[in-house]
PDB file of N, CA and C in Angstrom:
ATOM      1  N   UNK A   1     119.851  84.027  84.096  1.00  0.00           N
ATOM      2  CA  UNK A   1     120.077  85.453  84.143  1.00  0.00           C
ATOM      3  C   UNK A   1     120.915  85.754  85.375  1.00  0.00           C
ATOM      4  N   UNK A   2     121.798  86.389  85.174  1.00  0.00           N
ATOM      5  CA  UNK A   2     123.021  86.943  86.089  1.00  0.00           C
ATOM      6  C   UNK A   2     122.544  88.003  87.239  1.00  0.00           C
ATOM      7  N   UNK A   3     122.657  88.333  88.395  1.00  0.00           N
ATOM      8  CA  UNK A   3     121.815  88.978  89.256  1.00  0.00           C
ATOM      9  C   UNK A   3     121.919  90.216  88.927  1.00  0.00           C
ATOM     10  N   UNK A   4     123.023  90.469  88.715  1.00  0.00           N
ATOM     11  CA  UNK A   4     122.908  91.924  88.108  1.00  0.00           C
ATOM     12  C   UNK A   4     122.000  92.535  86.915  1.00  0.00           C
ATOM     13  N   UNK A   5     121.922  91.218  85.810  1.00  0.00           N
ATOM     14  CA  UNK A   5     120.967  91.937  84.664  1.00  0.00           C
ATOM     15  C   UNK A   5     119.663  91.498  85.601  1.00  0.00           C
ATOM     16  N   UNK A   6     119.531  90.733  86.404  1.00  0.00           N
ATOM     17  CA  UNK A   6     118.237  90.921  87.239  1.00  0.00           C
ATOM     18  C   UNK A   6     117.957  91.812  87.435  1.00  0.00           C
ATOM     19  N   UNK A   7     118.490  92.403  88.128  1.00  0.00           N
ATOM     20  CA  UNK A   7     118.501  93.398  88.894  1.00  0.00           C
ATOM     21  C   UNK A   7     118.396  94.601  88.480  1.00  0.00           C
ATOM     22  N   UNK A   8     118.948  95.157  87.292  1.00  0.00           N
ATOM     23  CA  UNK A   8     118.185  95.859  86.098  1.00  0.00           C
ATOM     24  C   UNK A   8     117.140  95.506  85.744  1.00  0.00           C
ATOM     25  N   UNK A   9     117.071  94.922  85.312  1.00  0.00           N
ATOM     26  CA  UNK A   9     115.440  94.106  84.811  1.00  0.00           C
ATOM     27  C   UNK A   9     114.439  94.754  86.027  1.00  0.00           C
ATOM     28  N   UNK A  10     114.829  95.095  86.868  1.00  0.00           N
ATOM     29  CA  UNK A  10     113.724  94.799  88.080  1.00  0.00           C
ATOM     30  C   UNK A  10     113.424  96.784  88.275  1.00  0.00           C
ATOM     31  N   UNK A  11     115.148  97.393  88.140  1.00  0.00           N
ATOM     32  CA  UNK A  11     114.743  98.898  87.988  1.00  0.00           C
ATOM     33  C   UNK A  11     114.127  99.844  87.032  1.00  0.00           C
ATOM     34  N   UNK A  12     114.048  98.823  85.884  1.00  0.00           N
ATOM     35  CA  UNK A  12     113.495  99.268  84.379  1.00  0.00           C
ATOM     36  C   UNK A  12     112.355  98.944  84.848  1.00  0.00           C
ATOM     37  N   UNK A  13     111.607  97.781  85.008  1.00  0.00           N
ATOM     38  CA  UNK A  13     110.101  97.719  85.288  1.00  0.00           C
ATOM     39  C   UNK A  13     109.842  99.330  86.205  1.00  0.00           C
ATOM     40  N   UNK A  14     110.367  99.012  87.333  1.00  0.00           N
ATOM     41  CA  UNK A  14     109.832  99.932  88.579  1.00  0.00           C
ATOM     42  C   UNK A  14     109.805 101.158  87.772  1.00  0.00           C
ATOM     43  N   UNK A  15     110.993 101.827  87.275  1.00  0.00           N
ATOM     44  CA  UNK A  15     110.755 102.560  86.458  1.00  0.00           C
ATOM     45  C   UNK A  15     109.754 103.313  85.461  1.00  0.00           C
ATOM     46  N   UNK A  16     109.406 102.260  85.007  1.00  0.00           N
ATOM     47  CA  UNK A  16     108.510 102.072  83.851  1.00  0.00           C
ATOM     48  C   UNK A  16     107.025 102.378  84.584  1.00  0.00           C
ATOM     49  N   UNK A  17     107.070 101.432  85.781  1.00  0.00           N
ATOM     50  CA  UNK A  17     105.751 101.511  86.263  1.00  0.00           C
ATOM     51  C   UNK A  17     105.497 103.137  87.092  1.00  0.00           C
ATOM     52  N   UNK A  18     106.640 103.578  87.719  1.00  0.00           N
ATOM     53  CA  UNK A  18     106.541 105.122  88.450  1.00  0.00           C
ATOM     54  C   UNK A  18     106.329 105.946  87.330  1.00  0.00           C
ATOM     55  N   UNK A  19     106.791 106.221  86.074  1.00  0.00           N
ATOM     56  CA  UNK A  19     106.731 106.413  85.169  1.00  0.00           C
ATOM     57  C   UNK A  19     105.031 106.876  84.672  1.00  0.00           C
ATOM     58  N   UNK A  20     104.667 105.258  84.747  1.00  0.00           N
ATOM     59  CA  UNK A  20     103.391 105.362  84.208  1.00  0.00           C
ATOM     60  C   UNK A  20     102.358 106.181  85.130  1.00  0.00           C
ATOM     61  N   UNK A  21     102.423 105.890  86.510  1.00  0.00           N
ATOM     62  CA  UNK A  21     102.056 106.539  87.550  1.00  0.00           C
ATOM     63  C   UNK A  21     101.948 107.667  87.480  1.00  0.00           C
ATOM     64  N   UNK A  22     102.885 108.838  87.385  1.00  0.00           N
ATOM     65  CA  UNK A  22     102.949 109.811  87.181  1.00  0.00           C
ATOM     66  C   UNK A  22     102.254 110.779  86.329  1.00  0.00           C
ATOM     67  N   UNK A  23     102.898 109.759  85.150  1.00  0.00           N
ATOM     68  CA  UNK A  23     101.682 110.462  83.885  1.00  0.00           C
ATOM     69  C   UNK A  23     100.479 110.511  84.132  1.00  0.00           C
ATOM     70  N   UNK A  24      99.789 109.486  84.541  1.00  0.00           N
ATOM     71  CA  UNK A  24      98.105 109.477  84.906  1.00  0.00           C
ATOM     72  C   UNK A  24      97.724 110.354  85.626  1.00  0.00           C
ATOM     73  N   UNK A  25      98.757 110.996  87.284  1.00  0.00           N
ATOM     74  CA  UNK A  25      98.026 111.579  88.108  1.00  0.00           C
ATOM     75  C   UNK A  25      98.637 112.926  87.430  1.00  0.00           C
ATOM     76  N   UNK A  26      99.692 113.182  86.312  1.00  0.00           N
ATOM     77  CA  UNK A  26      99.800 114.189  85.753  1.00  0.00           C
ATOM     78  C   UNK A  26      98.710 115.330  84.626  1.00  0.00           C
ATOM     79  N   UNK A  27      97.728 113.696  84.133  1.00  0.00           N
ATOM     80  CA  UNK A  27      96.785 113.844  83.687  1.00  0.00           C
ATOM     81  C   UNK A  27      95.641 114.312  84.310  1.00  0.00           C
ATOM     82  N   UNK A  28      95.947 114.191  84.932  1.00  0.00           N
ATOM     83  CA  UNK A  28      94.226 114.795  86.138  1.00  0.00           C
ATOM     84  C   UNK A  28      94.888 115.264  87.181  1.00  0.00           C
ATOM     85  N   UNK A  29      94.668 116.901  86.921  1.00  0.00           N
ATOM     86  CA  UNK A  29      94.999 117.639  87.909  1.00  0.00           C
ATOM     87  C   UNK A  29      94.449 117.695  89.369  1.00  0.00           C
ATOM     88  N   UNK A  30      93.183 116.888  89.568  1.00  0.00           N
ATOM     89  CA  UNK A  30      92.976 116.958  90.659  1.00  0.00           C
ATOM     90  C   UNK A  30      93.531 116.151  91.375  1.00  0.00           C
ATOM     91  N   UNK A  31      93.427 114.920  91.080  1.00  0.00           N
ATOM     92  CA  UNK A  31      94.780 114.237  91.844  1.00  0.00           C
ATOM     93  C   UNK A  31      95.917 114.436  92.347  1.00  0.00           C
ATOM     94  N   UNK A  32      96.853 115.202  91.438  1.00  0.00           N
ATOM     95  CA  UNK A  32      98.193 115.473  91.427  1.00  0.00           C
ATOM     96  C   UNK A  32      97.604 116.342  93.011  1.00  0.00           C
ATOM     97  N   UNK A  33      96.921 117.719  93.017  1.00  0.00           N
ATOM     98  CA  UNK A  33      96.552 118.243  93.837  1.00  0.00           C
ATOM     99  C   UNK A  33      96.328 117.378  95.285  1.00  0.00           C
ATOM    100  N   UNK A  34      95.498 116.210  94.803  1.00  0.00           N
ATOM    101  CA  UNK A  34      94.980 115.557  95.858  1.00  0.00           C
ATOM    102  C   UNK A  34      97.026 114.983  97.074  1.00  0.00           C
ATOM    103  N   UNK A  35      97.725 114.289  95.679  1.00  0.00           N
ATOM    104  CA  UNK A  35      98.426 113.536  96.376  1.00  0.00           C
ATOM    105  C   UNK A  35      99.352 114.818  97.112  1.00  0.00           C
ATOM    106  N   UNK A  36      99.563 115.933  95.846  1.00  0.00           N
ATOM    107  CA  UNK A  36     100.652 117.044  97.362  1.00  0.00           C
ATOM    108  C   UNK A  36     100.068 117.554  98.265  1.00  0.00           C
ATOM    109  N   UNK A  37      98.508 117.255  98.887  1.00  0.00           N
ATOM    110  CA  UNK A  37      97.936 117.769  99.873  1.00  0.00           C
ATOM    111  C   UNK A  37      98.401 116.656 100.531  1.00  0.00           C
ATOM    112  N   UNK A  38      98.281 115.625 100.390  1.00  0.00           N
ATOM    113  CA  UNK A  38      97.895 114.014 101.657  1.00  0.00           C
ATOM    114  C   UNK A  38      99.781 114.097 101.766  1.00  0.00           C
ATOM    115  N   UNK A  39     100.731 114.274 100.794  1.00  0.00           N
ATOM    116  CA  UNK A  39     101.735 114.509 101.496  1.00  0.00           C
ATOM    117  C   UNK A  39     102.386 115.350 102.201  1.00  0.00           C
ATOM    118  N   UNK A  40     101.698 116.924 102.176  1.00  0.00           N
ATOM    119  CA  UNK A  40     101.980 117.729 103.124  1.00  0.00           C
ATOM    120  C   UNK A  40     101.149 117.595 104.495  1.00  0.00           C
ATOM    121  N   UNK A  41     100.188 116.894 104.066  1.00  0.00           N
ATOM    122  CA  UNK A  41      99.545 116.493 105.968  1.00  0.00           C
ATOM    123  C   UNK A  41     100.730 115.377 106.335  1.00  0.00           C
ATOM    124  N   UNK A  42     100.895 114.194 105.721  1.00  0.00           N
ATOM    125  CA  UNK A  42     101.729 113.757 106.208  1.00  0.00           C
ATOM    126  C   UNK A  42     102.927 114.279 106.494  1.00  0.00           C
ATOM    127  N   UNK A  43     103.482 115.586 105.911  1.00  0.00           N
ATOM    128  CA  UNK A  43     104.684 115.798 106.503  1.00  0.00           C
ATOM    129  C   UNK A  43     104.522 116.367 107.598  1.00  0.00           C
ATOM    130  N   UNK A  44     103.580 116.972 107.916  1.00  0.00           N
ATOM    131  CA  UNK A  44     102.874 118.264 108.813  1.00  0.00           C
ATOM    132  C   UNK A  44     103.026 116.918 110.475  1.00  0.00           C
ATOM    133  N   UNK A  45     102.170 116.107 110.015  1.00  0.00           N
ATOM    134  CA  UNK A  45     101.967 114.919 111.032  1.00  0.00           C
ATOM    135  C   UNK A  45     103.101 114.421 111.600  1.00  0.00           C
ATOM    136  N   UNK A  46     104.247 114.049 110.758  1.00  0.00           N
ATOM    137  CA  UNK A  46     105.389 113.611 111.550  1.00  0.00           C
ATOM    138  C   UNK A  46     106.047 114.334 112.291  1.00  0.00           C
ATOM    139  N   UNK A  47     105.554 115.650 112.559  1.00  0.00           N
ATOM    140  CA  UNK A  47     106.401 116.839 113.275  1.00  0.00           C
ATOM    141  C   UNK A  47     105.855 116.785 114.550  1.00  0.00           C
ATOM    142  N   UNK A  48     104.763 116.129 114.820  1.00  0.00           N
ATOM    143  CA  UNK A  48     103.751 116.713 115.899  1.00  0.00           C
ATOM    144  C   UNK A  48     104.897 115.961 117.552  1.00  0.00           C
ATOM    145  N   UNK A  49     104.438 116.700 118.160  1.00  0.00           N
ATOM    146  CA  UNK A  49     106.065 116.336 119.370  1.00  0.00           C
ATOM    147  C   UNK A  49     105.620 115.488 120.186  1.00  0.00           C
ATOM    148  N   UNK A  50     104.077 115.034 120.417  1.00  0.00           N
ATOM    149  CA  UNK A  50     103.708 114.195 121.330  1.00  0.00           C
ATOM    150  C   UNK A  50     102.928 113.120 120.640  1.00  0.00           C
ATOM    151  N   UNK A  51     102.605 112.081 120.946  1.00  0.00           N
ATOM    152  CA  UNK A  51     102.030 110.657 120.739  1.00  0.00           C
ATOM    153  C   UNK A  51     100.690 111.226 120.538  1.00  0.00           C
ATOM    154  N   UNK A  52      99.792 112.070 121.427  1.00  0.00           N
ATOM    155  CA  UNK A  52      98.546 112.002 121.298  1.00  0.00           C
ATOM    156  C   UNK A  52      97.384 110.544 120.959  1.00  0.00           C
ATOM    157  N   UNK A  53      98.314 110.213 121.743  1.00  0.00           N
ATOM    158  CA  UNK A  53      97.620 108.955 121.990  1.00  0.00           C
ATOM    159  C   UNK A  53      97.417 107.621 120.677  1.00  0.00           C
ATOM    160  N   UNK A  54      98.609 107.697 119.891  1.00  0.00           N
ATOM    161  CA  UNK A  54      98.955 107.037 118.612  1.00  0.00           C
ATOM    162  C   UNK A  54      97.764 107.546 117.411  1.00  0.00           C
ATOM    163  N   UNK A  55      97.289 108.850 117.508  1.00  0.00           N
ATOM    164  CA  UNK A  55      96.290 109.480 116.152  1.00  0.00           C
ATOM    165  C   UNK A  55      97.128 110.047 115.149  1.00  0.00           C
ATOM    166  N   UNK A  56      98.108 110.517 115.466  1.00  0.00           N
ATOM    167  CA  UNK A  56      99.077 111.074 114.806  1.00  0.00           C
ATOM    168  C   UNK A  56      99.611 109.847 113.563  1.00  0.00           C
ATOM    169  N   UNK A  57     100.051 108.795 114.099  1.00  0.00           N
ATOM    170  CA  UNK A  57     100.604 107.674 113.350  1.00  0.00           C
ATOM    171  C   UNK A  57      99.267 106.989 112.734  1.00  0.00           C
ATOM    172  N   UNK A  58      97.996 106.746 113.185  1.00  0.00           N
ATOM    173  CA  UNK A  58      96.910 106.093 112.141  1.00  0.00           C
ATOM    174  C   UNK A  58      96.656 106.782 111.489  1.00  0.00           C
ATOM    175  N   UNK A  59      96.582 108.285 111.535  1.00  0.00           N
ATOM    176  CA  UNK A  59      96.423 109.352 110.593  1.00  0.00           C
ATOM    177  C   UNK A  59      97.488 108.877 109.270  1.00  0.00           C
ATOM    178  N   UNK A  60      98.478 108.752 109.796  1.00  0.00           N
ATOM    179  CA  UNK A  60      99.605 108.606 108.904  1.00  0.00           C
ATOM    180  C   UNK A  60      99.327 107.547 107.745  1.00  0.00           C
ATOM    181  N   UNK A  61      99.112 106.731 108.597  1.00  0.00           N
ATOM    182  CA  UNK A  61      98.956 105.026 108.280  1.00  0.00           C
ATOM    183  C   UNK A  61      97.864 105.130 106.929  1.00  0.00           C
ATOM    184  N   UNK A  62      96.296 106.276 106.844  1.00  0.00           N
ATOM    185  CA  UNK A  62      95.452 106.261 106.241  1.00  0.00           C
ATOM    186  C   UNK A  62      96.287 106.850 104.967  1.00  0.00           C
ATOM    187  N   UNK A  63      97.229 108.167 105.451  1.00  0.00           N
ATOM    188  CA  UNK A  63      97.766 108.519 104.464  1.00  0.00           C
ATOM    189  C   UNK A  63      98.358 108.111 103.827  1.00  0.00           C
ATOM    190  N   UNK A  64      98.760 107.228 104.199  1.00  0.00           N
ATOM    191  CA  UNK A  64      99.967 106.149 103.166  1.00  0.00           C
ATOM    192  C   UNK A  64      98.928 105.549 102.506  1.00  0.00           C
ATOM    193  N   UNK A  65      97.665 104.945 103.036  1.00  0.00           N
ATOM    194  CA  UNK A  65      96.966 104.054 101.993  1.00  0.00           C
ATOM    195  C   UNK A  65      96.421 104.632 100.699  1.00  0.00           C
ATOM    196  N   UNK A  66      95.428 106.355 101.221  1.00  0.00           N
ATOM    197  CA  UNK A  66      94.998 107.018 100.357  1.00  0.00           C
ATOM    198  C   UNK A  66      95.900 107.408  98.869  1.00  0.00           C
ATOM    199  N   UNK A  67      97.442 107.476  99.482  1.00  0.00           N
ATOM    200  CA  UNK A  67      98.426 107.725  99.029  1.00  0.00           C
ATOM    201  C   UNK A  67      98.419 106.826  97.632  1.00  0.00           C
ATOM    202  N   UNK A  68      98.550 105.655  98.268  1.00  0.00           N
ATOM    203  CA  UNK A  68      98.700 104.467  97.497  1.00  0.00           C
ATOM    204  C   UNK A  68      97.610 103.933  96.370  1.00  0.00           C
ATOM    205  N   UNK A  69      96.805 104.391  96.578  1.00  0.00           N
ATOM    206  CA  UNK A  69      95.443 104.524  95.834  1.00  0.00           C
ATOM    207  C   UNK A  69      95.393 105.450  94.778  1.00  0.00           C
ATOM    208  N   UNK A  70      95.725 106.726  95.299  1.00  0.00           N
ATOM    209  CA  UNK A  70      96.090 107.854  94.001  1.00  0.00           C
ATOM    210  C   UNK A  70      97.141 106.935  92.868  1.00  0.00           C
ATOM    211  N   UNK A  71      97.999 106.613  93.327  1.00  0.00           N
ATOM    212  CA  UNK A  71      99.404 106.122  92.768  1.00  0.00           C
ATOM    213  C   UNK A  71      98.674 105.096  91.908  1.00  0.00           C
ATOM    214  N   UNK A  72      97.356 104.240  92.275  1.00  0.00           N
ATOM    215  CA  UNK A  72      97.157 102.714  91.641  1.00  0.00           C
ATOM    216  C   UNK A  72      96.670 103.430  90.567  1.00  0.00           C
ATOM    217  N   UNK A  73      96.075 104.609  90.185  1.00  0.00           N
ATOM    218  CA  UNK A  73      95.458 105.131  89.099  1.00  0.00           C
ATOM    219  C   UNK A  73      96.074 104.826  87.883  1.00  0.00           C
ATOM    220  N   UNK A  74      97.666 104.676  88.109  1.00  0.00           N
ATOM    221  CA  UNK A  74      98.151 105.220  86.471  1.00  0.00           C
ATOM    222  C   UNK A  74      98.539 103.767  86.703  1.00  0.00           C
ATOM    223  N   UNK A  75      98.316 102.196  86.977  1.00  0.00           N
ATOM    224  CA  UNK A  75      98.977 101.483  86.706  1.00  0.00           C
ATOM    225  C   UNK A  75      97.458 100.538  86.632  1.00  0.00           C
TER     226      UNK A  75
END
């Protein structure tokens, strides 16, 4: 296989799989809810102007995981 049809091959999956993702947390509204809350704290968080002593960024860090967890639902 030629890298390029690889390489398709590889955006159709991802595709396919965000895809599927979506639908699930589209299916259960509380989720969907859940994930645009954990991404407006996270956006809220990257604004903050001082280190506070790196809470700001583990905060973050949880949010990305929680994040990632909503997302494992539909796959």
């Amino acid at each position: 296989m030629t890298g390029k049809r690889r390489f398709g091959l590889w955006v159709m999956v991802a595709f396919a799989a965000g895809a599927a993702t979506v639908t699930a947390v589209a299916e259960e509204p509380h989720l969907a809810s859940a994930l645009s809350s954990l991404q407006e704290a996270r956006d809220d968080l990257s604004l903050t102007h001082d280190n506070k002593d790196g809470h700001p960024q583990a905060a973050m860090a949880l949010i990305d995981k929680a994040v990632a967890e909503i997302r494992a639902v539909g796959q």
